[in-house]
N, C-alpha and C. Protein backbone atom coordinates (compact mmCIF):
# COMPACT_ATOMS: atom_id res chain seq x y z
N UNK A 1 0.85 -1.16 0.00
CA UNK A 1 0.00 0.00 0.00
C UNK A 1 0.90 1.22 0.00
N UNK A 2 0.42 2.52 -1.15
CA UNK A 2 1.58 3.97 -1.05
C UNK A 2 1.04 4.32 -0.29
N UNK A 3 1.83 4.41 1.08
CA UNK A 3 1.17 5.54 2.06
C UNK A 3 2.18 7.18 1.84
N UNK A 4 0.94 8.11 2.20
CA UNK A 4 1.39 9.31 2.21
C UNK A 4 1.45 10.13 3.62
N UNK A 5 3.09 10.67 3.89
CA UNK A 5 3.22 11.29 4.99
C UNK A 5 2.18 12.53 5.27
N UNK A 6 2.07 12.30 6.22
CA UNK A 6 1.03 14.03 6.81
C UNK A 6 1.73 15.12 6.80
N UNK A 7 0.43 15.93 6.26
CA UNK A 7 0.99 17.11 5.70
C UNK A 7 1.80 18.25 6.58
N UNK A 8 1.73 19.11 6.39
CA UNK A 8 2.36 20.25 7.26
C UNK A 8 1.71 20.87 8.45
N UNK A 9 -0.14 20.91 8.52
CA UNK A 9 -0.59 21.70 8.86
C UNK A 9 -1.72 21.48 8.69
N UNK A 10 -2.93 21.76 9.43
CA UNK A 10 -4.42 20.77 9.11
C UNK A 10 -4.44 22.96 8.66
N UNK A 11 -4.95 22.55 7.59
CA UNK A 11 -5.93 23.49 6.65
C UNK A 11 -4.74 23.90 5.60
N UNK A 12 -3.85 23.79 5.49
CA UNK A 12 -2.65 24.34 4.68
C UNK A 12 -2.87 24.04 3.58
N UNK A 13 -2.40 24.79 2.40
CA UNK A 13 -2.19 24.05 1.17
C UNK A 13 -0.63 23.46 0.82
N UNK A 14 -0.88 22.74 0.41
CA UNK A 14 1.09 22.00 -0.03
C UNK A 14 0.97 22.17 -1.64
N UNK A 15 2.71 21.83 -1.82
CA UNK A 15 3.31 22.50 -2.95
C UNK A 15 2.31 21.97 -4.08
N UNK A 16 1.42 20.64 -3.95
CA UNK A 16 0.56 20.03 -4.80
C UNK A 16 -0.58 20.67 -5.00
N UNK A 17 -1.12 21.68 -4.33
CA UNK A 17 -2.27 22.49 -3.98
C UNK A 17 -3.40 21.63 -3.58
N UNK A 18 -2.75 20.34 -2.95
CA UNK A 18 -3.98 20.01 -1.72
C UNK A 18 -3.87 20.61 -0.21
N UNK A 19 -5.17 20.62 0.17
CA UNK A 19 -5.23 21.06 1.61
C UNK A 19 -4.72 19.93 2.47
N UNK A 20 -4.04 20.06 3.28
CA UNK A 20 -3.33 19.19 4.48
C UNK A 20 -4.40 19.08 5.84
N UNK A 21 -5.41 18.02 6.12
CA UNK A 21 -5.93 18.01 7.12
C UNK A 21 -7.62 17.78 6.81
N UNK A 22 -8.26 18.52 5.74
CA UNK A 22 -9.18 18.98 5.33
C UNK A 22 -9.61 17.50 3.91
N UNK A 23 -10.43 16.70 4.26
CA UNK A 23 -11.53 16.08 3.84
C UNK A 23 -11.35 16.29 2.42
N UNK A 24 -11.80 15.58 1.07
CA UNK A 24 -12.12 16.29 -0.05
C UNK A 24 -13.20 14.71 -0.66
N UNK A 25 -14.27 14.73 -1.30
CA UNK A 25 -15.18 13.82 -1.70
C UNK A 25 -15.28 14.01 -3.19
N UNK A 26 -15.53 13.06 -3.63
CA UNK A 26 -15.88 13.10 -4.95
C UNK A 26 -16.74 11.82 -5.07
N UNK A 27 -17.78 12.13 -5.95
CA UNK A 27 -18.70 10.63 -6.29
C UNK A 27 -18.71 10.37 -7.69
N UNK A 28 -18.57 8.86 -7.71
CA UNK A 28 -18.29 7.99 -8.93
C UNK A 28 -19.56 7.74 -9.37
N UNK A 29 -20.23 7.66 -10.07
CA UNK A 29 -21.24 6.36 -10.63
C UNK A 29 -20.27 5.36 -11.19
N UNK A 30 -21.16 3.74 -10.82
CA UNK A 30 -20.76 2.85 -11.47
C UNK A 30 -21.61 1.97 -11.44
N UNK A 31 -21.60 0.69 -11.95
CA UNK A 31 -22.78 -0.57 -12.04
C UNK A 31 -22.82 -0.87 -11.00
N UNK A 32 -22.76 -0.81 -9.36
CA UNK A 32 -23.40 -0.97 -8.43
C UNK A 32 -24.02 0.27 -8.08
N UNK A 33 -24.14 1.40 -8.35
CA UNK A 33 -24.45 2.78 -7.71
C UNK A 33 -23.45 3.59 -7.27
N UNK A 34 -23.64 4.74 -6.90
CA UNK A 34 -22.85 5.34 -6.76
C UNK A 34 -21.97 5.27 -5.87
N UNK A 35 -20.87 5.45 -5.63
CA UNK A 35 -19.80 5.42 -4.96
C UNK A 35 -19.12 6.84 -4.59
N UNK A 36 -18.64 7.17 -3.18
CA UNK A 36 -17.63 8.07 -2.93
C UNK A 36 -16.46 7.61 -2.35
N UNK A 37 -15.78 8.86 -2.98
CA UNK A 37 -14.45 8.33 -2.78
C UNK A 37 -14.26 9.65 -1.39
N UNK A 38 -13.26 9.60 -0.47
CA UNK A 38 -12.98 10.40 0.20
C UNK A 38 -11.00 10.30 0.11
N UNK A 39 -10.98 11.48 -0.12
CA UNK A 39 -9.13 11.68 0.21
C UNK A 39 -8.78 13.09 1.31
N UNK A 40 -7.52 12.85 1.68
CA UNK A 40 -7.31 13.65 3.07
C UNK A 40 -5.38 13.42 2.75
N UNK A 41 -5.09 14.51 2.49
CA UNK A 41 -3.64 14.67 2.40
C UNK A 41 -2.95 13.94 1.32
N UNK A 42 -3.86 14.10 0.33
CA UNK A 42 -3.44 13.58 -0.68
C UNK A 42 -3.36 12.05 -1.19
N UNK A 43 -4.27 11.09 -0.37
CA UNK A 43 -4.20 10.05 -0.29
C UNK A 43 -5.94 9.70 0.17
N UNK A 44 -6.30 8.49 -0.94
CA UNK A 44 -7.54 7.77 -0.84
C UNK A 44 -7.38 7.45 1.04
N UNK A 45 -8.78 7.45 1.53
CA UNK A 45 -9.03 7.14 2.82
C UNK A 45 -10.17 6.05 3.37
N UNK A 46 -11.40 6.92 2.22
CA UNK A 46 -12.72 5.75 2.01
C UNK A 46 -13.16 6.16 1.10
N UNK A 47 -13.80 4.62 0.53
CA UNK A 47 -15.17 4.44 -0.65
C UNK A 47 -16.39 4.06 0.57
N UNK A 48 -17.33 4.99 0.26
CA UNK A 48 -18.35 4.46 0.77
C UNK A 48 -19.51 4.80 0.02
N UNK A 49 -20.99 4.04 0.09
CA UNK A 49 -21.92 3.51 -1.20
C UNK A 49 -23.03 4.99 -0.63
N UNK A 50 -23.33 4.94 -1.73
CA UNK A 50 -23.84 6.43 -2.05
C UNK A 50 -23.24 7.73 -2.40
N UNK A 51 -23.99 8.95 -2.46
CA UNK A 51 -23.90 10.14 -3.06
C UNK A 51 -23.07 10.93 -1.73
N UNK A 52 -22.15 11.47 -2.34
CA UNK A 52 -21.34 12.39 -0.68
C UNK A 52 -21.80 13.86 -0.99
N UNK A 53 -21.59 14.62 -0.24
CA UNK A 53 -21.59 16.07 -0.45
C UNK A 53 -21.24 16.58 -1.34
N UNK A 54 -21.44 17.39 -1.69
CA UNK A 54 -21.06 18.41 -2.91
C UNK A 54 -19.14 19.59 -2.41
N UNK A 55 -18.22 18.62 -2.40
CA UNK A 55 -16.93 19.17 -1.89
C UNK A 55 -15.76 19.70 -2.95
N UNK A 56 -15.03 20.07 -3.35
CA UNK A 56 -14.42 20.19 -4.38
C UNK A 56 -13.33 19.03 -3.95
N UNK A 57 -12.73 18.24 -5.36
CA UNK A 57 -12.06 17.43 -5.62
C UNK A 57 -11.26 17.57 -5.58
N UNK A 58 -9.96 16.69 -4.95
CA UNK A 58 -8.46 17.10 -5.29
C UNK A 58 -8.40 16.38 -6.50
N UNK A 59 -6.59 16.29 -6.87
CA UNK A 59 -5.86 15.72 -7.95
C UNK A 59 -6.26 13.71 -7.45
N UNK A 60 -5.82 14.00 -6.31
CA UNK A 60 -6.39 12.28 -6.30
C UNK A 60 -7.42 11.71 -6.39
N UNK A 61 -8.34 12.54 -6.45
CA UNK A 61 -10.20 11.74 -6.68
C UNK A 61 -10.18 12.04 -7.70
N UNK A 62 -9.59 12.99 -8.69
CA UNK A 62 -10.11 12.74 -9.70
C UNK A 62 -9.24 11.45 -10.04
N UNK A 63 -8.09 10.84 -9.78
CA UNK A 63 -7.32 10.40 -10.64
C UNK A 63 -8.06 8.91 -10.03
N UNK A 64 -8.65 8.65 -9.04
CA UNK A 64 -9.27 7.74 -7.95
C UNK A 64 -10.46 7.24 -9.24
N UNK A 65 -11.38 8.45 -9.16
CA UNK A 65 -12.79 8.09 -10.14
C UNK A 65 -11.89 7.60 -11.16
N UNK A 66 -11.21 8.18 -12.06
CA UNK A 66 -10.89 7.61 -13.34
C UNK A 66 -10.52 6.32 -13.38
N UNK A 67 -9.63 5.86 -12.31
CA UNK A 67 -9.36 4.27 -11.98
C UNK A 67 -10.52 3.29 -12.24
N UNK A 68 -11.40 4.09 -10.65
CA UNK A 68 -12.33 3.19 -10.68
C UNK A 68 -13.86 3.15 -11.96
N UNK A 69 -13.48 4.00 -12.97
CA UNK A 69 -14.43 3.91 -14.23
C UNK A 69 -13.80 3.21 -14.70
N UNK A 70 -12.33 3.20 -15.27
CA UNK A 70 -11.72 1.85 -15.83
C UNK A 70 -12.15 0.81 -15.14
N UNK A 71 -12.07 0.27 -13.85
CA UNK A 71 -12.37 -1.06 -13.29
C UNK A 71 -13.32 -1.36 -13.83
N UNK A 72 -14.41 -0.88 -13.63
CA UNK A 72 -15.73 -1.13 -14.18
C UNK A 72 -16.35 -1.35 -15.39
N UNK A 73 -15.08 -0.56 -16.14
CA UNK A 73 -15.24 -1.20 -18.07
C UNK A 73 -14.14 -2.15 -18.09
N UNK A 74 -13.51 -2.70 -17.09
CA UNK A 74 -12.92 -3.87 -17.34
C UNK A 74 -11.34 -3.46 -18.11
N UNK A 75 -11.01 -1.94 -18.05
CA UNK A 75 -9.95 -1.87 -18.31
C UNK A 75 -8.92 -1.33 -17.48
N UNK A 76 -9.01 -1.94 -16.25
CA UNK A 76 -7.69 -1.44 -14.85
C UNK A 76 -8.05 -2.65 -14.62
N UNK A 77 -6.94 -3.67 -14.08
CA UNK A 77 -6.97 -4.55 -13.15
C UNK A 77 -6.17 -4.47 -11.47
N UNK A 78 -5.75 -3.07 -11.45
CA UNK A 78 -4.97 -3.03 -10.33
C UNK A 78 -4.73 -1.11 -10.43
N UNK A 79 -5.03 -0.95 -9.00
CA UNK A 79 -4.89 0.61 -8.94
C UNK A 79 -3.73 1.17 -8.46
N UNK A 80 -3.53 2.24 -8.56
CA UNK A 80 -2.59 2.73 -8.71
C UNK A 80 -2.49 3.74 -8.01
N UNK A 81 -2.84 4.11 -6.36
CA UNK A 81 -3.56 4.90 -6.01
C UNK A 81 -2.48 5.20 -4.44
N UNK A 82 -2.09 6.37 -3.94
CA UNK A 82 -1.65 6.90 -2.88
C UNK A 82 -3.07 6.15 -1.63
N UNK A 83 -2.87 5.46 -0.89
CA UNK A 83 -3.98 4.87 0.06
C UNK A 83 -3.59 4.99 1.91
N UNK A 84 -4.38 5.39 2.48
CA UNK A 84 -4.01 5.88 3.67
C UNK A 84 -5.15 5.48 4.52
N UNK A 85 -5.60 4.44 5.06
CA UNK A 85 -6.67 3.45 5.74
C UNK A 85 -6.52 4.21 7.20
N UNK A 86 -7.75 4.33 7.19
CA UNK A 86 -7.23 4.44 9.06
C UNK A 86 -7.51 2.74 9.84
N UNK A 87 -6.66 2.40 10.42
CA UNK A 87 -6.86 1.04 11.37
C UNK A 87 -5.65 0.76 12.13
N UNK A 88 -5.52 -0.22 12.80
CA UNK A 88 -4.81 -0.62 13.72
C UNK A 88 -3.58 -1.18 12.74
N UNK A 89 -2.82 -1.73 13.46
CA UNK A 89 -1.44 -2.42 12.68
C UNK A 89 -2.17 -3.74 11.82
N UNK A 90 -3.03 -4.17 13.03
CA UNK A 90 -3.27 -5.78 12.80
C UNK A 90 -4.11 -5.32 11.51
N UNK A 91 -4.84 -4.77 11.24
CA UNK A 91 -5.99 -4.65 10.01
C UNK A 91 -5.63 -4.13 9.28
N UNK A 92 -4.43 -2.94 9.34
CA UNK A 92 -3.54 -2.70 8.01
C UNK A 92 -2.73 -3.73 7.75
N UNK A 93 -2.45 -4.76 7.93
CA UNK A 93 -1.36 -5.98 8.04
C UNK A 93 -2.66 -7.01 7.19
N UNK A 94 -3.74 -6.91 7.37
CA UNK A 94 -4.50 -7.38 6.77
C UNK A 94 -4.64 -6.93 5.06
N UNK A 95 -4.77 -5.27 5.28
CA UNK A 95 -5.56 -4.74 4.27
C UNK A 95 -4.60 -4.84 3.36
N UNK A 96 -2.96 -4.85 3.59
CA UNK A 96 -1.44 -5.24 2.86
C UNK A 96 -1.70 -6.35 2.37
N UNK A 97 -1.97 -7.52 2.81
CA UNK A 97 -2.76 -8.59 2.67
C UNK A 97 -3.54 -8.63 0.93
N UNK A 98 -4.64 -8.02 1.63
CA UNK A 98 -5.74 -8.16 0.39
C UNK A 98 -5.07 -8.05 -0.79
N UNK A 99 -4.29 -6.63 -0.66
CA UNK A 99 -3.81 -5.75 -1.97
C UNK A 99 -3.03 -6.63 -2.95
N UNK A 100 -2.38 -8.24 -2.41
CA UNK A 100 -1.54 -8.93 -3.13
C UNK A 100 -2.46 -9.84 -3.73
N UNK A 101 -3.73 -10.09 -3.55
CA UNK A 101 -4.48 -11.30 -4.10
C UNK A 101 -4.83 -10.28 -5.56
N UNK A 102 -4.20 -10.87 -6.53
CA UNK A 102 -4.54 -10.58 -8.22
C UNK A 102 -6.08 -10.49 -8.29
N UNK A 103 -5.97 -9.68 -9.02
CA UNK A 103 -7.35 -9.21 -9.92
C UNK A 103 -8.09 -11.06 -10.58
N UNK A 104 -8.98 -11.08 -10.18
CA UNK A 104 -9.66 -12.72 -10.46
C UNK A 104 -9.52 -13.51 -9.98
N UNK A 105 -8.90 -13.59 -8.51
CA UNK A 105 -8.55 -14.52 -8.11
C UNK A 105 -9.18 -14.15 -6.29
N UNK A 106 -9.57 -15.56 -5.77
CA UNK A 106 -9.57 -15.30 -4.29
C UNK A 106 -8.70 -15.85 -3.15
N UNK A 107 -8.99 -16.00 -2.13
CA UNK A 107 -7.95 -16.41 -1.07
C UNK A 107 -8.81 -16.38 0.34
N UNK A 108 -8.71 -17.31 0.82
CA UNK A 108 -9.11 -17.68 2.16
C UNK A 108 -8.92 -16.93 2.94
N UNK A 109 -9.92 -16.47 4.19
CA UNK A 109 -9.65 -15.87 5.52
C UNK A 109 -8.72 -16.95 5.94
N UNK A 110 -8.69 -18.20 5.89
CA UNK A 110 -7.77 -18.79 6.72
C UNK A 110 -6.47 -19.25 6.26
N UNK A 111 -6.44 -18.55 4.86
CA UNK A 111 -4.54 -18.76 4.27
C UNK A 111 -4.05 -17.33 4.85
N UNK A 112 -4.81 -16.27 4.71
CA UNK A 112 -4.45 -14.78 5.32
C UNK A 112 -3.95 -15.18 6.66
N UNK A 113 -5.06 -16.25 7.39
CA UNK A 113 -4.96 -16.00 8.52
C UNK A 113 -3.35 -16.76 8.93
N UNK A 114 -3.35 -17.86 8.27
CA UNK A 114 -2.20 -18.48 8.71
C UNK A 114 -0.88 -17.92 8.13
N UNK A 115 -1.11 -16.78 7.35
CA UNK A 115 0.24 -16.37 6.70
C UNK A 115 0.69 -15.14 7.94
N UNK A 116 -0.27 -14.49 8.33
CA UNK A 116 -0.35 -13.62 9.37
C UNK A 116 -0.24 -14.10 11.33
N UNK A 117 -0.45 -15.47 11.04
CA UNK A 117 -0.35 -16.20 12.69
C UNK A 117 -1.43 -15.46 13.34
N UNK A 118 -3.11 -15.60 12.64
CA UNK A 118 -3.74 -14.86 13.49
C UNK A 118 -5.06 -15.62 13.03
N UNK A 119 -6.06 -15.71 14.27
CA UNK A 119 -7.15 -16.61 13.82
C UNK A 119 -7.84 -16.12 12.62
N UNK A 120 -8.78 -17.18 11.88
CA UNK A 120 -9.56 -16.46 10.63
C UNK A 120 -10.74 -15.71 10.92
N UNK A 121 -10.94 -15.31 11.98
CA UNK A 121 -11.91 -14.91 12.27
C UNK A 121 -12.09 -13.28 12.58
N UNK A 122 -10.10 -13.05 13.39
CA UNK A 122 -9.75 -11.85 13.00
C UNK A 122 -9.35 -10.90 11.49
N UNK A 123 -8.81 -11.96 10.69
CA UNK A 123 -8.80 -12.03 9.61
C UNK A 123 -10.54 -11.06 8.81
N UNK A 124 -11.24 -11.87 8.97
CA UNK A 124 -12.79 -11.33 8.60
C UNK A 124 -13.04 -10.13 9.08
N UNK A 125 -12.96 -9.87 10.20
CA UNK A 125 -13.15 -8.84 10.89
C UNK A 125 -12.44 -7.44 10.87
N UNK A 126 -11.22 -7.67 10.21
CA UNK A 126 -10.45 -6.88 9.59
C UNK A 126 -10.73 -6.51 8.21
N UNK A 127 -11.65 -7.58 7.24
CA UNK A 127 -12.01 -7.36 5.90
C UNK A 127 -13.09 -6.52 6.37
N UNK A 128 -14.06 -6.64 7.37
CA UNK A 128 -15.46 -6.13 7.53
C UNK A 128 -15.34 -4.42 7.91
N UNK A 129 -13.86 -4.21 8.30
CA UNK A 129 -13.77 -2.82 8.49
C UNK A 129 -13.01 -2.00 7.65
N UNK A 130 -12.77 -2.93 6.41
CA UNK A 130 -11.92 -2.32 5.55
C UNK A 130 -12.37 -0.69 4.65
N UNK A 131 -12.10 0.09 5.15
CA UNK A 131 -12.40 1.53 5.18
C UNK A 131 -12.42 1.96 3.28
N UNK A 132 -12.04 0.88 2.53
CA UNK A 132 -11.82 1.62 1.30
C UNK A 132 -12.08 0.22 0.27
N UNK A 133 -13.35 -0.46 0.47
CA UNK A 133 -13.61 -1.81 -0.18
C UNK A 133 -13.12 -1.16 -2.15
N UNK A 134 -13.04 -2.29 -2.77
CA UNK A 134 -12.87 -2.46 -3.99
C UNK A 134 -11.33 -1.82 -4.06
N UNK A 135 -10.86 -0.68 -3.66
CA UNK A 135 -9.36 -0.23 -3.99
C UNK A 135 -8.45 -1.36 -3.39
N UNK A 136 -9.03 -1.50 -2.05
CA UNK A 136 -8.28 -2.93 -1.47
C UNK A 136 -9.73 -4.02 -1.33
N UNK A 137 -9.41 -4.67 -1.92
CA UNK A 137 -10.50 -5.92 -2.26
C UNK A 137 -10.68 -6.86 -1.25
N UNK A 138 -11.02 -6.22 -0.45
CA UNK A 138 -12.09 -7.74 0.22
C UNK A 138 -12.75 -8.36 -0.07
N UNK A 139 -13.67 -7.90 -1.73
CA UNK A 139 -14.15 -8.84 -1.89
C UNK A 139 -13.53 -10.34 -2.64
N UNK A 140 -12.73 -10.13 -2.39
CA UNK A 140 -11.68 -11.55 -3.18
C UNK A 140 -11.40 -12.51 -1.87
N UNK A 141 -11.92 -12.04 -1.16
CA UNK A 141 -11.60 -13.07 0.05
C UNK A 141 -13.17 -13.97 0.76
N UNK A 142 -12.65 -15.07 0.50
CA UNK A 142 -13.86 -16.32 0.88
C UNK A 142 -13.66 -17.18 2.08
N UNK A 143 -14.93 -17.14 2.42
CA UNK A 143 -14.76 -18.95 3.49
C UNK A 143 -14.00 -20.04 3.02
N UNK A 144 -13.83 -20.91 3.75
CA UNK A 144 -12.95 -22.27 2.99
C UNK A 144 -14.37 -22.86 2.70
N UNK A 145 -15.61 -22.39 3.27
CA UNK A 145 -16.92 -23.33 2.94
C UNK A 145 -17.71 -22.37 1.50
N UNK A 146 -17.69 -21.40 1.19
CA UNK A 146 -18.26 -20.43 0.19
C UNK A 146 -17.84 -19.08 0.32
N UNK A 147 -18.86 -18.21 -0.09
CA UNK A 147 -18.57 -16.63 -0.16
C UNK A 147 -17.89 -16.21 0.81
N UNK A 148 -18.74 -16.36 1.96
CA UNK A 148 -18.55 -15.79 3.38
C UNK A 148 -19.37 -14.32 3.04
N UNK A 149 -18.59 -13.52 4.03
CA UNK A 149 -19.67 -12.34 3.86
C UNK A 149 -19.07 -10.94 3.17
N UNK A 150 -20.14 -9.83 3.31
CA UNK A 150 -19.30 -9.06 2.82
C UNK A 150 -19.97 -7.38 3.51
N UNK A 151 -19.35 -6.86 3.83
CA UNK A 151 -19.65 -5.45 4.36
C UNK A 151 -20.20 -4.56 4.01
N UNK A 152 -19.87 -4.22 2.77
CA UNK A 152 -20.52 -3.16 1.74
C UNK A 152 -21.66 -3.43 1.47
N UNK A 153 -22.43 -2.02 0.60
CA UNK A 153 -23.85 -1.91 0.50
C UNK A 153 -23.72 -3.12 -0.56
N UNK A 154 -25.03 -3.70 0.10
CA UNK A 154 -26.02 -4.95 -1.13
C UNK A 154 -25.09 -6.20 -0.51
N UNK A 155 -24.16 -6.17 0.65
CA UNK A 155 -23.78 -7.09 1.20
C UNK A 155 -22.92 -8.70 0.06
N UNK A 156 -23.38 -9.88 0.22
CA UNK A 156 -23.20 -10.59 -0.38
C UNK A 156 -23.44 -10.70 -2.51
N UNK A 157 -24.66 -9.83 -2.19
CA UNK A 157 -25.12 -9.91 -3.58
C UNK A 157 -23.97 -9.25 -4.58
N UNK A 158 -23.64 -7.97 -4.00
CA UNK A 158 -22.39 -7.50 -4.38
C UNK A 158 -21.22 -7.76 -4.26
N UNK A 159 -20.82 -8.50 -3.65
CA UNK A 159 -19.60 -9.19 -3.73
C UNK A 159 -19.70 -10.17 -5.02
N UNK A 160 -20.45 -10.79 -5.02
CA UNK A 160 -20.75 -12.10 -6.16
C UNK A 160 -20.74 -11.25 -7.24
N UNK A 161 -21.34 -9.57 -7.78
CA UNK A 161 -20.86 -8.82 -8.64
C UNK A 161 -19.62 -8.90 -8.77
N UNK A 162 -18.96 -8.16 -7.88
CA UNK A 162 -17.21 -7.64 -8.04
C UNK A 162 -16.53 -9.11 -8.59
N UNK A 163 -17.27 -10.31 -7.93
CA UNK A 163 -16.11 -11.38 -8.82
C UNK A 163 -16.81 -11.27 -10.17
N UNK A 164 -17.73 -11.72 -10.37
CA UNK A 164 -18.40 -11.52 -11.34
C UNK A 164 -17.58 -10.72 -12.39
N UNK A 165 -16.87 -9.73 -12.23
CA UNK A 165 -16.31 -8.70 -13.27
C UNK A 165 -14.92 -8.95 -13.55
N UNK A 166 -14.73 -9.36 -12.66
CA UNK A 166 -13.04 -9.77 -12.18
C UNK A 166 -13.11 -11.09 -12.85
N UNK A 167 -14.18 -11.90 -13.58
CA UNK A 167 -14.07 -13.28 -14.19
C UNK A 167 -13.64 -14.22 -13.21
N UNK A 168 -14.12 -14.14 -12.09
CA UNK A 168 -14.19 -15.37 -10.56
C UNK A 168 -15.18 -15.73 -10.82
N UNK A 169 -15.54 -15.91 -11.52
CA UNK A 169 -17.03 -16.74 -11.79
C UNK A 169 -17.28 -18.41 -11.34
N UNK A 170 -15.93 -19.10 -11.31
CA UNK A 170 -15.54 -20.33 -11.20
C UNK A 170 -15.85 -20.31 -9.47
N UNK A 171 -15.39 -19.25 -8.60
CA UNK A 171 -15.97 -19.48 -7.33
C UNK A 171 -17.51 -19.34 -6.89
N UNK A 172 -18.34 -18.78 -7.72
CA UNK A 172 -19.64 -19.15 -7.54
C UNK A 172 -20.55 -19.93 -7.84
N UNK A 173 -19.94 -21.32 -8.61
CA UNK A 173 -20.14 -22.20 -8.53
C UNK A 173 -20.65 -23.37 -7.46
C-alpha cells in the first residue's frame, strides 16, 4: 500500500495544492451505484456507497474516479492509487494482505490468517472494516466453505458482482 506522509498543517495548502488536514469527496457512478471516494492529504481514505456532499475534488479523486471507471469497463486490473486506511497495525497488516491477491482470483480468511499467525476470524473482521472496499478488495476473500460475507452496500449480492467482473465466476459455482 503507497502511504502518504502528513501534511504540514491541518488546513494548509502543499506545494501540490492540496489542503493538508481537510476532507475532499468526490462521487463515482458505477454498475453498483454510486460510490464516494474520500481523500485527506493527498491520499484515498474511504469508498463508501452512495452520493457524498457536494466538496471540491483534489488531484487524487479525480485520478481515484478515473481508476475506478476503468475497473468497471474492465480496463484497470490493479490501482494505482496513494492509500491511507485508518486502522490498527493488525488490520492494516491485513488490508497489505488483500492488496496482493490478483485481480480474479480469491484467497481464504484462513490462508491470510495463517500467513499472518492470526485466527480467521480476525482475519474477517479486519475485511469487515476495511475503510476503502474495492481499492483494497475484500471482496476476493472467501470462506474455505463459500462466499462468506461481505460489508458493503447490497452485502453478499455485491460481492458475487465484483467477482463476477473480475471473471471469478468459477468461485460461484
Amino acid at each position: 500500500m503507497r502511504t502518504v506522509p502528513a501534511g504540514s498543517g491541518v488546513g494548509q495548502v502543499n506545494r501540490e495544492g492540496r489542503t493538508n488536514g481537510i476532507p475532499s469527496w468526490f462521487t463515482v457512478d458505477c454498475p453498483l451505484g454510486p460510490l464516494t471516494l474520500t481523500a485527506e492529504n493527498g491520499a484515498v481514505t474511504n469508498v463508501d456507497w452512495g452520493r457524498g456532499c457536494a466538496v471540491p475534488a483534489d488531484g487524487v479523486l479525480m485520478e481515484a474516479a478515473r481508476q475506478v471507471d476503468e475497473y468497471f469497463r474492465r480496463a484497470r486490473k490493479e490501482f494505482d492509487l496513494p492509500l491511507a486506511p485508518a486502522g490498527s497495525e493488525f488490520q492494516r497488516s491485513v488490508w497489505d494482505a488483500l492488496l496482493r491477491i490478483p485481480f480474479g482470483q480469491t484467497c481464504t480468511y484462513g490462508r491470510i490468517a495463517r500467513e499472518l499467525g492470526a485466527p480467521p476470524q480476525a482475519v474477517g473482521q479486519a475485511c469487515g472494516r476495511n475503510p476503502i472496499p474495492i481499492l483494497i478488495p475484500c471482496h476476493r476473500v472467501t470462506s474455505s466453505t463459500g462466499l462468506g460475507g461481505y460489508s458493503g452496500f447490497g452485502g453478499v449480492e455485491t460481492k458475487v458482482e465484483l467477482l463476477r467482473l473480475e471473471g471469478a465466476a468459477s468461485m460461484l459455482l
